[in-house]
Protein backbone atom coordinates (compact mmCIF):
# COMPACT_ATOMS: atom_id res chain seq x y z
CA UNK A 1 -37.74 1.97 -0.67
CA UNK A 2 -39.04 5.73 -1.39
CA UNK A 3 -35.45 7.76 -2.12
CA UNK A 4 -37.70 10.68 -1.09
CA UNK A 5 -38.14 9.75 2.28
CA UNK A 6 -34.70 9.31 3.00
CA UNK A 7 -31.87 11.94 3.46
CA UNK A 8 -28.10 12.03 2.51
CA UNK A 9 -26.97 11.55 6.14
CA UNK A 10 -29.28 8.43 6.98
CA UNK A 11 -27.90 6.91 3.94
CA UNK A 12 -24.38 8.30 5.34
CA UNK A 13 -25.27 6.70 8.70
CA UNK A 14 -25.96 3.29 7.14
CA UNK A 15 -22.55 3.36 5.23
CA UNK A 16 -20.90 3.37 8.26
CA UNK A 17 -23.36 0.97 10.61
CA UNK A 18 -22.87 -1.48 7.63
CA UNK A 19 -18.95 -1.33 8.17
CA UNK A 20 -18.59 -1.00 11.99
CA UNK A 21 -21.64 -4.08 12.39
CA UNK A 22 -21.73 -2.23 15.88
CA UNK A 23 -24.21 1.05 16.65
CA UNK A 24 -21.72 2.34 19.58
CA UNK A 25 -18.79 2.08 17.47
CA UNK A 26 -20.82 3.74 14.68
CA UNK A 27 -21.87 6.24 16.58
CA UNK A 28 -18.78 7.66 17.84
CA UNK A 29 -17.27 7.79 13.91
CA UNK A 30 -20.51 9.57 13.12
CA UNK A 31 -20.18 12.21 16.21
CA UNK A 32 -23.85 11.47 17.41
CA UNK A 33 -24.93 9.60 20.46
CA UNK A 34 -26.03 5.81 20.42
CA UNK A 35 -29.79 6.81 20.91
CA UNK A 36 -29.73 9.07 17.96
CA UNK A 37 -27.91 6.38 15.72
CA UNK A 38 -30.70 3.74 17.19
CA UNK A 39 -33.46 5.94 16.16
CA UNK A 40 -31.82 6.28 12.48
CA UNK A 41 -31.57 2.81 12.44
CA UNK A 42 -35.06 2.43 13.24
CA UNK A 43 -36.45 4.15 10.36
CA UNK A 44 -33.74 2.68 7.81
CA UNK A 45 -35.45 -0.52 8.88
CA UNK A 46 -38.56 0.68 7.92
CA UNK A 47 -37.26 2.40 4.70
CA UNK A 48 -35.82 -0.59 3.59
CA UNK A 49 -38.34 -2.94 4.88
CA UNK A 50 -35.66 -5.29 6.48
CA UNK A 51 -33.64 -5.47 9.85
CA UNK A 52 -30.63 -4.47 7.99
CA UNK A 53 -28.66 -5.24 11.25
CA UNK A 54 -29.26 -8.53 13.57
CA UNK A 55 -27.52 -9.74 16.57
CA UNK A 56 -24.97 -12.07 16.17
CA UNK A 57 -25.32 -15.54 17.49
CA UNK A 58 -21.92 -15.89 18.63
CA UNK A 59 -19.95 -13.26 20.42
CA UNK A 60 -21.03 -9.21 20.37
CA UNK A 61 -21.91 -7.02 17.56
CA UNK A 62 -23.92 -7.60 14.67
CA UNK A 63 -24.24 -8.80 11.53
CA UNK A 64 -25.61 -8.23 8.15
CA UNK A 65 -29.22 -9.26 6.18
CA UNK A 66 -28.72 -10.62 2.79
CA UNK A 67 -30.54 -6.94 1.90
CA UNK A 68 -27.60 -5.47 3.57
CA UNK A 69 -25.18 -7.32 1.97
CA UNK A 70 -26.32 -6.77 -1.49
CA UNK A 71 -26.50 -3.29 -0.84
CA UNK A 72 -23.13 -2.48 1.29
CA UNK A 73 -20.93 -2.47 -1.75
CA UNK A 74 -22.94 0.14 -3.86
CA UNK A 75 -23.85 2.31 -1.15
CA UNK A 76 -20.13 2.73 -0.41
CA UNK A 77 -19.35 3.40 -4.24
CA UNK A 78 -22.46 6.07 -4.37
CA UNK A 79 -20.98 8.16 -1.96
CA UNK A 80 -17.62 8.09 -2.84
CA UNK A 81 -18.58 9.27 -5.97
CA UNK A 82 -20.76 12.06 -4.19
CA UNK A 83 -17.37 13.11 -2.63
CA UNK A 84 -15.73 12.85 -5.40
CA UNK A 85 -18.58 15.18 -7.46
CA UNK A 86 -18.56 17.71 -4.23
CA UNK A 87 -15.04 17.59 -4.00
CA UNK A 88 -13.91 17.73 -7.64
CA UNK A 89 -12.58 21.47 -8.82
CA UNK A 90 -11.76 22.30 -12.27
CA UNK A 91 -7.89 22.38 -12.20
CA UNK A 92 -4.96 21.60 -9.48
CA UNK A 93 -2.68 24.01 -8.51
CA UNK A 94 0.26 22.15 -6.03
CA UNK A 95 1.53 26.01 -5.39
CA UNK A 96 -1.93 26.63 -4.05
CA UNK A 97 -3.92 23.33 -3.27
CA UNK A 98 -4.68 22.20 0.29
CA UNK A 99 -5.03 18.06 -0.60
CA UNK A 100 -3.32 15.54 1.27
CA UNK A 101 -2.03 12.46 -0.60
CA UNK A 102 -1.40 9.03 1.00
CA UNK A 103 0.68 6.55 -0.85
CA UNK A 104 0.91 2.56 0.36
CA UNK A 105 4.53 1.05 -0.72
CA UNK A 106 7.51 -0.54 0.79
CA UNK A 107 10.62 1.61 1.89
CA UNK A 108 12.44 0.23 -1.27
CA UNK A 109 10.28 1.77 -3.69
CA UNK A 110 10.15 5.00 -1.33
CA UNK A 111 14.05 5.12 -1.54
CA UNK A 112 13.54 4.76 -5.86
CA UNK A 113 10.64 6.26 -6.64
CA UNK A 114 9.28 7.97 -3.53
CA UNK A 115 11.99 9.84 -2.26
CA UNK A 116 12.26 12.02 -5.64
CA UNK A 117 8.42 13.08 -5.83
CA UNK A 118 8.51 13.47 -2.12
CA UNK A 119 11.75 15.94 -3.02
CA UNK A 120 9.19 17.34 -5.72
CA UNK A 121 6.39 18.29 -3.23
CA UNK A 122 8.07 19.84 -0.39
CA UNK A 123 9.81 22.33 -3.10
CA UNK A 124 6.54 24.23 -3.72
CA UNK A 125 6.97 24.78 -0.23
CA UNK A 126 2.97 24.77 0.21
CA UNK A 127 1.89 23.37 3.68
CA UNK A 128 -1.19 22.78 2.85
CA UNK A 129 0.08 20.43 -0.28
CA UNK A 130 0.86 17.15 2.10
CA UNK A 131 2.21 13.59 1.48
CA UNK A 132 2.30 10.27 3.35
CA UNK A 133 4.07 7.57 2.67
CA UNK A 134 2.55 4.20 4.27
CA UNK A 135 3.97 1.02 4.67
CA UNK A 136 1.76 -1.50 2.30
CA UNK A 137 2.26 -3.93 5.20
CA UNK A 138 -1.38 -5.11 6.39
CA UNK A 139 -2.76 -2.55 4.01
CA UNK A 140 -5.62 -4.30 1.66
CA UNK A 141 -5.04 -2.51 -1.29
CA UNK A 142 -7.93 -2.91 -3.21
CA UNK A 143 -10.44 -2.01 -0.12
CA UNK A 144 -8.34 0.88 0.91
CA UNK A 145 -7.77 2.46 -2.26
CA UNK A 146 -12.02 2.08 -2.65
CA UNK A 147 -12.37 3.43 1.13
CA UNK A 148 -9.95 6.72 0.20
CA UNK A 149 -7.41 5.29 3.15
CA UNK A 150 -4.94 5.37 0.99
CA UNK A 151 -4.97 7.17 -3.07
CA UNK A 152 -2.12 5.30 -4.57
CA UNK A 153 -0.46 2.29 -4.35
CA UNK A 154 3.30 1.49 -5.95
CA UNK A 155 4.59 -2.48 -5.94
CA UNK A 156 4.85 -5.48 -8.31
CA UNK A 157 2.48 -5.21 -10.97
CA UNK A 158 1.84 -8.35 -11.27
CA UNK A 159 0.43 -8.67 -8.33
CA UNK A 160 -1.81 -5.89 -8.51
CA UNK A 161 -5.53 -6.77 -8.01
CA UNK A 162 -7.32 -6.75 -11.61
CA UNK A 163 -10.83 -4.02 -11.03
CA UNK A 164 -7.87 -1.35 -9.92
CA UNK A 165 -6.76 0.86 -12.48
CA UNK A 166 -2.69 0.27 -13.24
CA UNK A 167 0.47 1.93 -15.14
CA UNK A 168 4.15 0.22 -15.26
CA UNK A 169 6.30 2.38 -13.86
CA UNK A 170 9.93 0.67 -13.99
CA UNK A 171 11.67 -2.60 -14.17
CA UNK A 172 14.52 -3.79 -11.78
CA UNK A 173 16.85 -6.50 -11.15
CA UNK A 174 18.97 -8.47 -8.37
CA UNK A 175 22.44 -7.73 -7.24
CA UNK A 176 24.48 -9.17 -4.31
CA UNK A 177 25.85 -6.58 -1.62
CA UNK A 178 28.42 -6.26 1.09
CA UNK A 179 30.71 -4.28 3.02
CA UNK A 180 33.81 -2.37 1.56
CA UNK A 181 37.39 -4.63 2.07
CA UNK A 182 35.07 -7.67 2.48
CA UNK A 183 37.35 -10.46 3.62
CA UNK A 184 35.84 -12.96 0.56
CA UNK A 185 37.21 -9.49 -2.14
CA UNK A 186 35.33 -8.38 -4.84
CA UNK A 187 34.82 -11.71 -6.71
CA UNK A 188 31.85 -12.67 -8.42
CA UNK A 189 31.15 -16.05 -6.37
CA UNK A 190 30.39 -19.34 -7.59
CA UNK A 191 26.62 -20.67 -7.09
CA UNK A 192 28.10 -22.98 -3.78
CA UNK A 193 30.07 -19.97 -2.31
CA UNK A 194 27.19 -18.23 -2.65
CA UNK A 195 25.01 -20.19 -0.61
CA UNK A 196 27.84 -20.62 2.03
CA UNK A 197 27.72 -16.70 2.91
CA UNK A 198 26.32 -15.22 5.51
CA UNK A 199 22.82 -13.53 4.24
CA UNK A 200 20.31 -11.05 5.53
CA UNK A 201 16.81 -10.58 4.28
CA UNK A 202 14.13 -8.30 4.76
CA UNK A 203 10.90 -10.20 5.85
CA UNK A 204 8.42 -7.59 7.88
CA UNK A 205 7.06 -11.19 9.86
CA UNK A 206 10.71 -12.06 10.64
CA UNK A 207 10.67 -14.92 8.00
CA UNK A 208 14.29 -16.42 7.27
CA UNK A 209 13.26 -17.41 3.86
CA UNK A 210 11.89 -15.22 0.16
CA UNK A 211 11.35 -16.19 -3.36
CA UNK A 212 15.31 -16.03 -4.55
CA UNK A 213 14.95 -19.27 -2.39
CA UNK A 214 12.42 -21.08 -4.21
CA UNK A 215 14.46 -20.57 -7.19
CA UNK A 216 17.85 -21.82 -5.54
CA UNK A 217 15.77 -24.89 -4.13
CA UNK A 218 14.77 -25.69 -8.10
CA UNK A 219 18.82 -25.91 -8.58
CA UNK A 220 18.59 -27.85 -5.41
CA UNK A 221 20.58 -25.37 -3.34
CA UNK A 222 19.96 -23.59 -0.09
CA UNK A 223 21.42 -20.38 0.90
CA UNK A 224 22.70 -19.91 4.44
CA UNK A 225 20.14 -16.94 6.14
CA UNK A 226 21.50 -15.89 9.24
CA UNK A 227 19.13 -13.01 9.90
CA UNK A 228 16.08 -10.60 8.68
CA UNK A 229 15.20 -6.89 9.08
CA UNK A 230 11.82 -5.55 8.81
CA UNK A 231 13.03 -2.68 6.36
CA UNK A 232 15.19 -2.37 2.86
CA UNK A 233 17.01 0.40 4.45
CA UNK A 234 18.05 -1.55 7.08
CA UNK A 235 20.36 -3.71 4.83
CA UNK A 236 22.87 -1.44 4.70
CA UNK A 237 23.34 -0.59 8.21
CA UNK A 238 23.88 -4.11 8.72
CA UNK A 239 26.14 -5.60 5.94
CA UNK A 240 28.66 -2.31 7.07
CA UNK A 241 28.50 -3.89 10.43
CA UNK A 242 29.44 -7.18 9.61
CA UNK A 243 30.45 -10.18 6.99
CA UNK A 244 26.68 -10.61 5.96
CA UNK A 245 25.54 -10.56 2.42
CA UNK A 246 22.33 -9.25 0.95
CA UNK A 247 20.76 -9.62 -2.32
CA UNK A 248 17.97 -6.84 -3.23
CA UNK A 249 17.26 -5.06 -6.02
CA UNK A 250 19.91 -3.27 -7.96
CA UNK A 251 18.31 0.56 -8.05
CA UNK A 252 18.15 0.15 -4.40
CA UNK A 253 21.50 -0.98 -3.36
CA UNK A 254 23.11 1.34 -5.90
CA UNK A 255 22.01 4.42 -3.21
CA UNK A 256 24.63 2.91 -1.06
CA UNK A 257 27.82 2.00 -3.49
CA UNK A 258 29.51 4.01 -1.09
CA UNK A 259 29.87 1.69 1.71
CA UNK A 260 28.80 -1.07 -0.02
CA UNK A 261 30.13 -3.08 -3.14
CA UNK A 262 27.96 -4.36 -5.73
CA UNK A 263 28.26 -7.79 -6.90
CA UNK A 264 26.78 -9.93 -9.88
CA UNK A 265 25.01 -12.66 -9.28
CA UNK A 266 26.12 -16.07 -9.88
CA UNK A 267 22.24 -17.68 -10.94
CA UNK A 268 19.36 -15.82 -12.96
CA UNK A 269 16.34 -13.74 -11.00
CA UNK A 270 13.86 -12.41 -13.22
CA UNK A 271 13.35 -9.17 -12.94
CA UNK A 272 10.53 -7.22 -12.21
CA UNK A 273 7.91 -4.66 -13.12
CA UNK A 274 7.06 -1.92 -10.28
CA UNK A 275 3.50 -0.15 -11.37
CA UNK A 276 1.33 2.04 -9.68
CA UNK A 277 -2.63 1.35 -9.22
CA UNK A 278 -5.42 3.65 -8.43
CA UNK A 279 -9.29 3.39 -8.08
CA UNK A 280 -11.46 4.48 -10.75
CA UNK A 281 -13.15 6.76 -8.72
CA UNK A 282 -10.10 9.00 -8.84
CA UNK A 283 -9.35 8.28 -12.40
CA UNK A 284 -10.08 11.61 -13.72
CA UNK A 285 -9.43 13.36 -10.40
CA UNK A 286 -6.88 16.15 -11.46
CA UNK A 287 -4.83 16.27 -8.44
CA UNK A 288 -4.47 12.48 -8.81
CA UNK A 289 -3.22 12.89 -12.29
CA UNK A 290 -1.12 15.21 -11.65
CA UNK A 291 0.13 12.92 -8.50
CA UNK A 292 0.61 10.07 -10.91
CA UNK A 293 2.47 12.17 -13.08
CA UNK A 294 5.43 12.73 -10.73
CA UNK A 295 5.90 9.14 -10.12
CA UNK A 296 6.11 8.39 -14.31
CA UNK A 297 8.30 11.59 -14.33
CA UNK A 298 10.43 10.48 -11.34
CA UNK A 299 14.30 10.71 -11.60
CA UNK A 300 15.95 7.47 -10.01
């Protein structure tokens, strides 16, 4: 292919044909009409010297060449880093700055580590300095993050996908919860009375099971779930409401001591690590360091 035949927005237009595998589709993210995508189409085809695009066997749409699959994943990563170049400016000011940042976590971490830099932002009182907060739920991290959907992402770090870029942030543990004047008291149970309770989970696909399972099923014990809530927060609300039990970790359940009693455990959880991760493309970005500075500098 001769670079000097082809523009930036043909080479924009193919980014996005290459995702959507459909010209209609493609045309309406790119604001141009379906004839004027077709004829850019046309003469990528020729630039290229390969369909680029075919018609899929089965079903509507199309799908990709080996040529465009081999080149899909470095086109995307050249212009993001043309955005990034175009977009970069020598220093951040939050007073000043109009950037928008968009965080993917769960509304435990939010209620740690969120809620404080969220407190953080809004006091420059700058409206054009925005956050969002996401739920990681059906979020693919590591495609996101490269795609700019989303600029940070905060859970286990252990879990975190290997080409991001990743700091620890803090370590947690397990505690049991319920209501204030429980019936049972304040006791620390034994491992059976444990399992007899009455516990609540939070599952966001409405399972009635989690990992603190797998471990009581290696001591050959199973808890008694009576119910699951799609949120952390949630947990409170109900164990005021009723006899239910909860076990979450300790940092979060610790925002509500005062309706709720804390209660050791009677078995071991390991504990674990909450990180951040980024994509390199934003690595020396200055308003993502500075973003990734509140959440090491966060008070929880």
């Amino acid at each position: 292919m001769d670079i000097k035949r082809a523009d930036l927005p043909l080479l924009i237009s193919l980014d996005i044909l290459l995702e959507e595998k459909n010209v209609t589709k493609a045309a309406q993210r790119l604001n141009i009409s379906q004839p004027a995508l077709s004829t850019q189409l046309a003469r990528l085809r020729v630039l290229f010297e390969d369909p680029l695009l075919v018609p899929a066997e089965v079903g509507r749409g199309m799908v990709l060449t080996e040529r465009a699959l081999n080149l899909q994943h470095k086109l995307r990563a050249s212009i993001n880093e043309l955005k990034f170049a175009v977009n970069f400016k020598s220093s951040f000011d939050p007073l000043t700055s109009r950037r928008k940042f968009t965080i993917a976590t769960n509304d435990s971490v939010f209620t740690i580590l969120g809620l404080p830099v969220l407190k953080k932002v809004l006091s420059f009182n700058n409206p054009g300095l925005q956050i969002s907060f996401v739920s990681v739920f059906g979020v693919n991290v590591k495609e996101d993050l490269e795609k700019g959907n989303i600029d940070l992402y905060i859970g286990d770090i252990n879990k975190m996908p290997d080409s991001l870029k990743v700091r620890y942030l803090m370590k947690d543990s397990f505690i049991m919860a319920q209501k204030k004047r429980h019936a049972r008291g304040t006791k620390k149970p034994t491992l059976n009375e444990y399992c007899q309770l009455s516990h609540v989970i939070v599952s966001a696909k409405g399972d009635l099971s989690s990992s603190i399972d797998h471990l009581l099923s290696e001591q050959s014990q199973t808890r008694n779930i009576v119910a699951s809530v799609p949120s952390y927060n949630q947990i409170a609300l109900v164990l005021t409401n009723s006899d239910c039990v909860a076990t979450l970790p300790k940092q979060l359940l610790e925002k509500y001591q005062d309706s709720l009693d804390l209660i050791e455990l009677p078995f071991s959880i390991p504990p674990f690590e909450l990180g951040m991760a980024w994509h390199i493309k934003s690595q020396e970005d200055e308003a993502m360091v500075w973003l990734r500075q509140q959440f090491t500098q966060a008070k929880f």
